[in-house]
C-alpha atoms as a PDB file:
ATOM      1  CA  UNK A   1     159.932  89.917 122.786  1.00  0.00           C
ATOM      2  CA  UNK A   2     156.534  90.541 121.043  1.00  0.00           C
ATOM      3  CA  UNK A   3     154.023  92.844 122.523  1.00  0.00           C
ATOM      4  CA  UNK A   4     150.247  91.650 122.495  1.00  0.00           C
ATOM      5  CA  UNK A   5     148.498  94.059 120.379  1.00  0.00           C
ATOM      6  CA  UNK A   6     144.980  94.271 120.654  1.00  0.00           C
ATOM      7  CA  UNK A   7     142.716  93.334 118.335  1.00  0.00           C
ATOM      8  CA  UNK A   8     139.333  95.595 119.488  1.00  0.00           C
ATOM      9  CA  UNK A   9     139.679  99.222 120.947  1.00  0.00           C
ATOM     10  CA  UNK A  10     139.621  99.647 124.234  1.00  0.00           C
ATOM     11  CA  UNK A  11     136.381 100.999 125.069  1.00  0.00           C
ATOM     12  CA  UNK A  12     133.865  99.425 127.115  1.00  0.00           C
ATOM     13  CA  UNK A  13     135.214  96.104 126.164  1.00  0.00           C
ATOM     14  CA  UNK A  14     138.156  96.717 128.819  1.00  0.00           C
ATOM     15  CA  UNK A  15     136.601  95.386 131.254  1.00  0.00           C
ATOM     16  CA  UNK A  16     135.614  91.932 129.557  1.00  0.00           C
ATOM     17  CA  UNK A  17     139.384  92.203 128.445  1.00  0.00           C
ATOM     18  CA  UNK A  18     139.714  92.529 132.315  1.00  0.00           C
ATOM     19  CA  UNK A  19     138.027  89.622 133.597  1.00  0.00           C
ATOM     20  CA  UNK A  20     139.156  87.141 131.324  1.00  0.00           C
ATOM     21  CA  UNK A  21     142.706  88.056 131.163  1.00  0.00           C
ATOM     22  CA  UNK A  22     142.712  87.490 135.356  1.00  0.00           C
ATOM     23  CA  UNK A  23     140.411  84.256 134.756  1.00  0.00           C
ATOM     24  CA  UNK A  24     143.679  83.308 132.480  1.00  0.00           C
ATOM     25  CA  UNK A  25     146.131  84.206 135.219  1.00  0.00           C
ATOM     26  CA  UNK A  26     144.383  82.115 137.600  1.00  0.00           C
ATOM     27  CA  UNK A  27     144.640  79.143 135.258  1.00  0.00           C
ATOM     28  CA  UNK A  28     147.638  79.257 134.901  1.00  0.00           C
ATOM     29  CA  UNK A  29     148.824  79.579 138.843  1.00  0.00           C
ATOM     30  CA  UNK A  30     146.274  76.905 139.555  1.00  0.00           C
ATOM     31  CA  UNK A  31     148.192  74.740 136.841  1.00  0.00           C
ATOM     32  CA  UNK A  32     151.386  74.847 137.827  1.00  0.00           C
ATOM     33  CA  UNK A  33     150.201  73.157 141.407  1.00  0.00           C
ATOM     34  CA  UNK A  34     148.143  70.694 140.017  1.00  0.00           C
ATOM     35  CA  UNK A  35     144.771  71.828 141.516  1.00  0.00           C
ATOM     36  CA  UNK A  36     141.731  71.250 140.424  1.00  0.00           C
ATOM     37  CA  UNK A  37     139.374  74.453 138.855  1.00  0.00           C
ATOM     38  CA  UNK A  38     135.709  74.504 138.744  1.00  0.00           C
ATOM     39  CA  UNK A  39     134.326  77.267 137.134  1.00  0.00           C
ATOM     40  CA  UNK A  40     131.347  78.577 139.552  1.00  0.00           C
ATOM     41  CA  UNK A  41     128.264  80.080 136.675  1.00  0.00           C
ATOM     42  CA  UNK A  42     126.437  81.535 137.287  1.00  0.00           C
ATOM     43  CA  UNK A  43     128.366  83.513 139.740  1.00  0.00           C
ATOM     44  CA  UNK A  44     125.663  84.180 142.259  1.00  0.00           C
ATOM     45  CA  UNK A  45     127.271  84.063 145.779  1.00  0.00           C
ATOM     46  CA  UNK A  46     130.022  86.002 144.817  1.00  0.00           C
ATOM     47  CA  UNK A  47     132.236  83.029 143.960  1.00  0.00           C
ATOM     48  CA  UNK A  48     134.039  82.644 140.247  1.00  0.00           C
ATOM     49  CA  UNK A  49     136.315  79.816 141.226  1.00  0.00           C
ATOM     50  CA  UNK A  50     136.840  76.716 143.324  1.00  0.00           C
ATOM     51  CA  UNK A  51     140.473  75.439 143.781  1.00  0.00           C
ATOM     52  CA  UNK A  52     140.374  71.460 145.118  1.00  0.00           C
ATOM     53  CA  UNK A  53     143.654  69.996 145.882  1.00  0.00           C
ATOM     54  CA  UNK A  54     144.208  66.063 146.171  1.00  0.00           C
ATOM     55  CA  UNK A  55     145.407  66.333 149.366  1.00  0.00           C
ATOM     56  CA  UNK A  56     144.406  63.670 152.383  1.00  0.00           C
ATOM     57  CA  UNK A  57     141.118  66.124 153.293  1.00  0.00           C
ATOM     58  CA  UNK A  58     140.151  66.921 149.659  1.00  0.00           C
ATOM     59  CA  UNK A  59     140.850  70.883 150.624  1.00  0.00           C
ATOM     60  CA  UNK A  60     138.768  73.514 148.640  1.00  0.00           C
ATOM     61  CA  UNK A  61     139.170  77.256 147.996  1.00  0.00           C
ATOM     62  CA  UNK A  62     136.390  79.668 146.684  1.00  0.00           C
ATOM     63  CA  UNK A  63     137.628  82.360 144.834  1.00  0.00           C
ATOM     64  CA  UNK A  64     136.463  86.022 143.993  1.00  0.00           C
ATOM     65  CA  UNK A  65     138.350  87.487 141.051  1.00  0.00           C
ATOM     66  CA  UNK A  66     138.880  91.304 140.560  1.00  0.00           C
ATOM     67  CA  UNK A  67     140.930  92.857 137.895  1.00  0.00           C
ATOM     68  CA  UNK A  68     142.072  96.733 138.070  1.00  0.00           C
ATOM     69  CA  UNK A  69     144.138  99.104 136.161  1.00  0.00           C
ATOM     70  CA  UNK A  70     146.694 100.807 138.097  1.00  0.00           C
ATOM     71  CA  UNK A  71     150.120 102.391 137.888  1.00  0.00           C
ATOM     72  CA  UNK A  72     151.071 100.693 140.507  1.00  0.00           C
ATOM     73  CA  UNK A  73     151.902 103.454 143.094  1.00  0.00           C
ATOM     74  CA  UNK A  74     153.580 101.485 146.034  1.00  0.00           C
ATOM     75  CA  UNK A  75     152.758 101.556 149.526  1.00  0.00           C
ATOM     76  CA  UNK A  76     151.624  98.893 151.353  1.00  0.00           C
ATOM     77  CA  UNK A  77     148.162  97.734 150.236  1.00  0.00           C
ATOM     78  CA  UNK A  78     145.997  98.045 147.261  1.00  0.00           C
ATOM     79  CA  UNK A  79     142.880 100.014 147.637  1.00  0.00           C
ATOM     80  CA  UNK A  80     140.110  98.441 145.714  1.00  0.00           C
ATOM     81  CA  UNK A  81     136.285  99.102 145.920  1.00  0.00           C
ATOM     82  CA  UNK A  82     134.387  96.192 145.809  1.00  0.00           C
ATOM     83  CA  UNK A  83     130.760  95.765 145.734  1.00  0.00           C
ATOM     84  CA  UNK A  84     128.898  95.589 148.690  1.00  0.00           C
ATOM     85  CA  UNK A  85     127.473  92.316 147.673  1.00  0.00           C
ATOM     86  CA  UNK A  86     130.655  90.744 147.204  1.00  0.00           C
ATOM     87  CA  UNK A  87     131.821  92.053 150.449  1.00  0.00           C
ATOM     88  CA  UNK A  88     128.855  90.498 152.341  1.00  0.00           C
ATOM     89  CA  UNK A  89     129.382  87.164 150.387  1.00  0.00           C
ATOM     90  CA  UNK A  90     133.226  86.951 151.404  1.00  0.00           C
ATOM     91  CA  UNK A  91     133.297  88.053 155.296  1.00  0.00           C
ATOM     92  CA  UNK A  92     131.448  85.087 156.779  1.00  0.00           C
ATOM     93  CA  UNK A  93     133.256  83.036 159.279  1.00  0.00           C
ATOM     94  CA  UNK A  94     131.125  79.691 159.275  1.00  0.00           C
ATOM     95  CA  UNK A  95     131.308  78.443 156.048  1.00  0.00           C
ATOM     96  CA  UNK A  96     133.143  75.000 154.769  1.00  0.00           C
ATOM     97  CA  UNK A  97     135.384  76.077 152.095  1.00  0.00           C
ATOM     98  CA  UNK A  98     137.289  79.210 152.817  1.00  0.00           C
ATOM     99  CA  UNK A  99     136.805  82.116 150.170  1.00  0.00           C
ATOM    100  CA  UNK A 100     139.548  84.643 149.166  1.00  0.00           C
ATOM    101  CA  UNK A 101     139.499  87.949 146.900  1.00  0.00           C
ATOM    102  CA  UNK A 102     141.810  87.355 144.149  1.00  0.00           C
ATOM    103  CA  UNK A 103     142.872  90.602 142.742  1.00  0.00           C
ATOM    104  CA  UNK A 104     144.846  91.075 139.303  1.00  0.00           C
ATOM    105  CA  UNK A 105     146.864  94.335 138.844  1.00  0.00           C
ATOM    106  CA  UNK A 106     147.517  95.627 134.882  1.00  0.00           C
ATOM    107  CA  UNK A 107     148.927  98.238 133.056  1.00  0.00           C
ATOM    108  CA  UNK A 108     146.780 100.922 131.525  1.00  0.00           C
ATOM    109  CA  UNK A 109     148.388 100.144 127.958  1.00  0.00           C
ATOM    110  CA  UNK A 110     146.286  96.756 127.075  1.00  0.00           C
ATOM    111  CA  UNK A 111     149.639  96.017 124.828  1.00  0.00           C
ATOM    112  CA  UNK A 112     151.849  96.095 127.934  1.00  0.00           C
ATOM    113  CA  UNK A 113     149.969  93.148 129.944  1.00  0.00           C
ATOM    114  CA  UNK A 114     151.293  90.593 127.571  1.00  0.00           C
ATOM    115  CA  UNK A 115     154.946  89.887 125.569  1.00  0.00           C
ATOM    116  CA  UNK A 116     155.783  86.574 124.170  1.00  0.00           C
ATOM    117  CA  UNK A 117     158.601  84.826 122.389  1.00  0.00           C
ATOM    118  CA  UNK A 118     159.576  81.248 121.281  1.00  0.00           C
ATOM    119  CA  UNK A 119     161.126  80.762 124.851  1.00  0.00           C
ATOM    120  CA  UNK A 120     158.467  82.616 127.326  1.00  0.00           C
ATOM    121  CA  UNK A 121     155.160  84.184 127.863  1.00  0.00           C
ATOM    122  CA  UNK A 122     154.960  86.366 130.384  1.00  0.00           C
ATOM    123  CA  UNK A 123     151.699  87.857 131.958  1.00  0.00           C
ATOM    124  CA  UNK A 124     152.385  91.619 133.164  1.00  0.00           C
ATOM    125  CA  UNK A 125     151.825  92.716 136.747  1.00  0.00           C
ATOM    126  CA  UNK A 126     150.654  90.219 139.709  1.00  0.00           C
ATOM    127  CA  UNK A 127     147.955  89.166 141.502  1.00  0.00           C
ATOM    128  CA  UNK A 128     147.675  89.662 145.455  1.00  0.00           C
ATOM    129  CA  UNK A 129     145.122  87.955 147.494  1.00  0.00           C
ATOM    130  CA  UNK A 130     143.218  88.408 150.772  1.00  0.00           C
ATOM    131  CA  UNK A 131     140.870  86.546 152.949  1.00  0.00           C
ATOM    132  CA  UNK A 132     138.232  89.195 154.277  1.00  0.00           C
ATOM    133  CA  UNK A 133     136.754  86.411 156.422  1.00  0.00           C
ATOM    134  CA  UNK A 134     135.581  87.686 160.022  1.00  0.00           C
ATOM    135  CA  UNK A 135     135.584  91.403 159.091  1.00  0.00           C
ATOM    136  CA  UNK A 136     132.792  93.588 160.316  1.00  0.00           C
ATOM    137  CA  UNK A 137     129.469  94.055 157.908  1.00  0.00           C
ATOM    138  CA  UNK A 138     129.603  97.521 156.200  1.00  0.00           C
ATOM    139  CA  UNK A 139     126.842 100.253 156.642  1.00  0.00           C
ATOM    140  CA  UNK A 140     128.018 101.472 152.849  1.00  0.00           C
ATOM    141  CA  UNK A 141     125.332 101.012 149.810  1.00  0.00           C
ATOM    142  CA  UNK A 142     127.537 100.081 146.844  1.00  0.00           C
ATOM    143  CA  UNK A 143     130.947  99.657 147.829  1.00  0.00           C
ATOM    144  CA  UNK A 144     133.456  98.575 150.450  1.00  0.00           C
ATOM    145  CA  UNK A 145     137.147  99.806 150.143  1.00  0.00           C
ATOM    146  CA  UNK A 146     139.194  96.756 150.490  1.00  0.00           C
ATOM    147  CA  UNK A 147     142.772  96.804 151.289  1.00  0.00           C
ATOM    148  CA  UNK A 148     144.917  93.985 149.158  1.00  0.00           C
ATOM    149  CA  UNK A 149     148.396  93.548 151.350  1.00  0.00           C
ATOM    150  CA  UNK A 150     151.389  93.369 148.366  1.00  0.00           C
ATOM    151  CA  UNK A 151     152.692  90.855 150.706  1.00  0.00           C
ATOM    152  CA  UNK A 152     150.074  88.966 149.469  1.00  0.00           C
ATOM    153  CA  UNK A 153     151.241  87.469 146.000  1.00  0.00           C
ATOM    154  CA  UNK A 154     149.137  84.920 144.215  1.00  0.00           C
ATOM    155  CA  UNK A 155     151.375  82.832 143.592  1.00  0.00           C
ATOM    156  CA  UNK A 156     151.813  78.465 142.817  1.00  0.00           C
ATOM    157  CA  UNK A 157     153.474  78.812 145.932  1.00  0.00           C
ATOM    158  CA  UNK A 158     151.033  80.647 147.997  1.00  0.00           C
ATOM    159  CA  UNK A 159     148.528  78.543 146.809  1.00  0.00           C
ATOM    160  CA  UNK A 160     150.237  75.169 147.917  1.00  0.00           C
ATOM    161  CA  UNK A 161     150.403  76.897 151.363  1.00  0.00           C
ATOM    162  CA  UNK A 162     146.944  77.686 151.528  1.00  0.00           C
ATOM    163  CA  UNK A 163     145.660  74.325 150.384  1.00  0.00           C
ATOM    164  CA  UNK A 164     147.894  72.897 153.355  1.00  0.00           C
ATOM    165  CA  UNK A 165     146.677  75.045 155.513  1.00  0.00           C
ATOM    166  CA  UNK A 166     142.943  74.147 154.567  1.00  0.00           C
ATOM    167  CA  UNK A 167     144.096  69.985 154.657  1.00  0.00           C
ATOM    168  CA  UNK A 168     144.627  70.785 158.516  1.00  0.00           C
ATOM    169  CA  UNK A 169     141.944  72.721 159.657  1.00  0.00           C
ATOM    170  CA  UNK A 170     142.803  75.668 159.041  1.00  0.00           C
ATOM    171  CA  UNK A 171     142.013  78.714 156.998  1.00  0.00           C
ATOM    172  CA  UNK A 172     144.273  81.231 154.928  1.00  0.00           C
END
């Protein structure tokens, strides 16, 4: 297989090469179950993405999406600080489309987070997902520690759940 190389260095453009790399991930979850994506710009209530699903309610998924670099350590849960604006945005309980935090793991090396060949492309890492709905308000200024369950995956499959789950009155 091929390794991506990159084409800019690294340096403050990581995090652009960040965001759009998990705005590509999503796409291509989202595509494989047929849903429907709205790009939300500009992102002022904390939501990048809307999922809709032609199921017999119409269901609909708001979606925050994080990217972070880790080594991927193990345990349990990922540990990611998210702004406190974000975290306000994604904890209320009353609202008509459910909203989820979306967060993409990658490798340091920006060459390891893509190989391709005639027969595959594969996108390194995963994405895990979490519903913060209902959780208390934080006291903190800039940042709330999140914790992402690896249970969790982001997945076509998790996402079909979810949307079924929404289609009956439910929320993830």
């Amino acid at each position: 297989m091929n390794r991506a190389v990159p084409t800019t260095p690294l340096g403050d453009a990581v995090v652009s090469h960040q965001e759009t790399f998990g705005d590509a991930f999503l796409l291509a979850v989202a595509s494989v179950t047929g849903c429907g994506v709205s790009c939300r710009r500009p992102d002022n209530d904390s939501i990048d993405w809307t999922l809709s699903c032609r199921l017999d309610r119409r269901p609909k998924l708001d979606v925050q999406m994080k990217t972070t670099i880790t080594d991927d350590g193990g345990g349990d849960t990922i540990s990611y600080a998210l702004k406190r604006k974000n975290y306000d945005d994604l904890i209320p309980e009353n609202l008509l489309s459910p909203r989820i935090l979306v967060l993409v793991t990658l490798p340091r090396d920006l060459s390891d987070w893509l190989t391709m060949s005639p027969a595959q492309l594969v996108l390194y890492r995963c994405a895990n997902w979490v519903s913060l709905r209902g959780l208390p308000a934080s006291s903190n200024a800039n940042n709330v520690t999140v914790h992402v369950p690896r249970a969790n995956l982001f997945t076509p499959e998790s996402v079909v759940i979810m949307m079924q789950t929404i289609n009956s009155g439910g929320v993830p």
